[in-house]
Protein backbone atom coordinates (compact mmCIF):
# COMPACT_ATOMS: atom_id res chain seq x y z
CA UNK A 1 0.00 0.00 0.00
CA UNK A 2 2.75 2.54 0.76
CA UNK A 3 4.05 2.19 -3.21
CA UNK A 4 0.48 2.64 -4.41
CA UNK A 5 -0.21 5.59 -2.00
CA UNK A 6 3.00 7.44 -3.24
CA UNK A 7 2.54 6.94 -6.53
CA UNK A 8 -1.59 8.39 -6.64
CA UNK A 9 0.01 11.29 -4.21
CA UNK A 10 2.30 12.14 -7.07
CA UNK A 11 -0.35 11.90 -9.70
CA UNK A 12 -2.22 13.67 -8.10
CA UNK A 13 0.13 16.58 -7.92
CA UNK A 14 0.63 16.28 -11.88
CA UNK A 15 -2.23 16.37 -12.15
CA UNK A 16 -2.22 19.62 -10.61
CA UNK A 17 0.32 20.87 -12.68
CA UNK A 18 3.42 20.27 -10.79
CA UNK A 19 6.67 18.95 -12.33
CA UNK A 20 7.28 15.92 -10.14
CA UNK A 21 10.92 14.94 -10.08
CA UNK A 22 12.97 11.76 -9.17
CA UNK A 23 14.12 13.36 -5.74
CA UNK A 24 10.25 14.80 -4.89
CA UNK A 25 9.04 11.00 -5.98
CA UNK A 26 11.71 9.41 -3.59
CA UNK A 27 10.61 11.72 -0.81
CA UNK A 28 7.40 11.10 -1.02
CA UNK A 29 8.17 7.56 -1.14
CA UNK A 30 10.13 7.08 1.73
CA UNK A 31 7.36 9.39 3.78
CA UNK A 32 4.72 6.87 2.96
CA UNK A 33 7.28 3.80 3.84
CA UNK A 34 7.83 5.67 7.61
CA UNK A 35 4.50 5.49 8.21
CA UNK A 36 3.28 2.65 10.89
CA UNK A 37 -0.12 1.20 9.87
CA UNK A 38 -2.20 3.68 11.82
CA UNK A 39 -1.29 7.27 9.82
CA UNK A 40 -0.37 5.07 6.76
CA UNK A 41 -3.95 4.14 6.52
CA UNK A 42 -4.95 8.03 7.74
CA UNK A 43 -2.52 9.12 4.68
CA UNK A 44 -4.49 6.65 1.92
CA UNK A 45 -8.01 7.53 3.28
CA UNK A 46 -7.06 11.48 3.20
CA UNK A 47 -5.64 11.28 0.13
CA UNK A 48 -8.38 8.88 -1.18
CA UNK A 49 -5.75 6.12 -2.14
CA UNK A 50 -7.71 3.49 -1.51
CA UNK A 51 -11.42 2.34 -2.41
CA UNK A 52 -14.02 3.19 0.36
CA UNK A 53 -14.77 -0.20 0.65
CA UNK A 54 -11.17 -1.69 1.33
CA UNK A 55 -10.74 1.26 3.47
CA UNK A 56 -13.49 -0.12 5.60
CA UNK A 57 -11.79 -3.01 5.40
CA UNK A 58 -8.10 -1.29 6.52
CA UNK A 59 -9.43 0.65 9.73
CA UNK A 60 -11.24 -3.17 10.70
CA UNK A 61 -7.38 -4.57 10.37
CA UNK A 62 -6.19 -1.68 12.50
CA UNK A 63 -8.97 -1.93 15.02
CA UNK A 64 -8.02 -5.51 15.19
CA UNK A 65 -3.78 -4.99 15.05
CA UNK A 66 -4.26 -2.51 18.01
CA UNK A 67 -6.34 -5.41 20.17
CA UNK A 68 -3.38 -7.63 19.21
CA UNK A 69 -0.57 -5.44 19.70
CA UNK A 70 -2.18 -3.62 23.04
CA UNK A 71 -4.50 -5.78 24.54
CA UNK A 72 -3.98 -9.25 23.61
CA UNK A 73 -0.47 -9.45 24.85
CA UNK A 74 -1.65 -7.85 28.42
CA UNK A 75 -4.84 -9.63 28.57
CA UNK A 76 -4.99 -12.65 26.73
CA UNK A 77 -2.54 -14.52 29.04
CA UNK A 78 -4.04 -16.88 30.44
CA UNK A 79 -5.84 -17.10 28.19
CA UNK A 80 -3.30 -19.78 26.89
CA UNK A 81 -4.18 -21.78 29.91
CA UNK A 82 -7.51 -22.68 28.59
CA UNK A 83 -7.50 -25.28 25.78
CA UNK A 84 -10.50 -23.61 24.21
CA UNK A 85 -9.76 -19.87 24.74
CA UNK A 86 -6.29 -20.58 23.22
CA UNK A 87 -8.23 -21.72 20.33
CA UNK A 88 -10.34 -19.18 20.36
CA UNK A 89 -7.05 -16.79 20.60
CA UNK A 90 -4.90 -18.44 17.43
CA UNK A 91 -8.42 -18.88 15.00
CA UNK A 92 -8.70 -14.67 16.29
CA UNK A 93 -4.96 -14.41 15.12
CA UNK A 94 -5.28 -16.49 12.25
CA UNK A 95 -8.38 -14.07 10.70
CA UNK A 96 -5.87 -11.21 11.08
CA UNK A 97 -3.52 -12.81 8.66
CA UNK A 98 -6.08 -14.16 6.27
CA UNK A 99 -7.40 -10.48 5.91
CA UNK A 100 -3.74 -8.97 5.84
CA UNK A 101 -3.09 -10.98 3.14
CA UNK A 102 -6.61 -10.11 1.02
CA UNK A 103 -6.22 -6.69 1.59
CA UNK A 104 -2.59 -6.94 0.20
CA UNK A 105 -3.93 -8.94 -2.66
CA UNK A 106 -6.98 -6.37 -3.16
CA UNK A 107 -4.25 -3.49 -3.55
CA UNK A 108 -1.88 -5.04 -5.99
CA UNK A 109 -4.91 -5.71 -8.09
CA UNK A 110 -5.85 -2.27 -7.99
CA UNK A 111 -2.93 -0.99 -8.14
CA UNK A 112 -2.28 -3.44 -11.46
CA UNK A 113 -5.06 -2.08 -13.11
CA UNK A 114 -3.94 2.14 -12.42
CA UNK A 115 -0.57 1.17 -13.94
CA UNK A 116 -2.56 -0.63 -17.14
CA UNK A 117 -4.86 1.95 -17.49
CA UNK A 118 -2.06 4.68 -17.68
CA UNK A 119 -0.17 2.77 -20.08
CA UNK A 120 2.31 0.09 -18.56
CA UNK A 121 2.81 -2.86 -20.34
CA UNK A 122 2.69 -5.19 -16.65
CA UNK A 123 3.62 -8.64 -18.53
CA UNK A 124 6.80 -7.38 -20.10
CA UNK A 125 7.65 -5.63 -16.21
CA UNK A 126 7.15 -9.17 -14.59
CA UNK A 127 9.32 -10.65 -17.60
CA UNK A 128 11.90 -8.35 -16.61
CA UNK A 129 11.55 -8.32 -13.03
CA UNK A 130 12.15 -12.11 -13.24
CA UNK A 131 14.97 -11.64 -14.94
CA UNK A 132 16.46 -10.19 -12.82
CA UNK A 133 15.62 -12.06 -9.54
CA UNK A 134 16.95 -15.07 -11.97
CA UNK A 135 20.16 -13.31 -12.34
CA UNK A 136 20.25 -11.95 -8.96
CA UNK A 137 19.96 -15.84 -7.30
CA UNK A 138 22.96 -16.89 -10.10
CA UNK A 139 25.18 -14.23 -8.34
């Protein structure tokens, strides 16, 4: 997501009229890759990055990362004691990853279809992206 959301931020400002150079793309880039999940998910939905409905979808996962990172650790404890509640715990867990992993899905499909429809030829980028993890593993 923080690719995608730098590159609409920059279209956007084309759009606008500004020359966007290499150093103000990099910038931009490397703002969006600081960001923790919180304000990177405040930067997409201000900047209207994302689809309403995955960004539903994004402040659910964020709900549910804060539980796990704040509470769960704290007061899911003993919970491990408890055959059931432990199962109860890891099938909790295991949603978060299943939706981390759609949502990451959901993005690269969108974020497929802004590069076709501006142009990009995605088959001959994989070809040579390949190519280059190929040559990279020889190394």
């Amino acid at each position: 997501m923080t690719t995608f959301s730098a590159l609409k931020i920059l279209q956007k400002e084309r759009d606008k009229g500004a020359k966007v150079t290499e150093i103000v793309g990099q910038r931009v880039l490397e703002k969006q890759r600081g960001l923790t999940l919180g304000p990177l998910i405040a930067s997409a939905k201000r900047e209207e990055t994302i689809p309403l409905n995955l960004m539903k979808r994004f402040e659910s996962l964020l709900q549910e990362r804060n539980w796990l990172i704040l509470k769960c650790v704290i007061n899911e404890f003993f919970a491990l004691r408890s055959e059931t509640r432990k199962q109860a715990l890891f099938a909790r867990i295991s949603s978060f990853v299943d939706e981390a992993i759609s949502l990451k899905t959901s993005v690269n499909e969108i974020m497929a279809k802004w590069f076709e429809a501006a142009g990009y030829d995605l088959d001959h980028v994989f070809r040579i992206a390949q190519e280059s993890l190929r040559e990279a593993e020889r190394s």
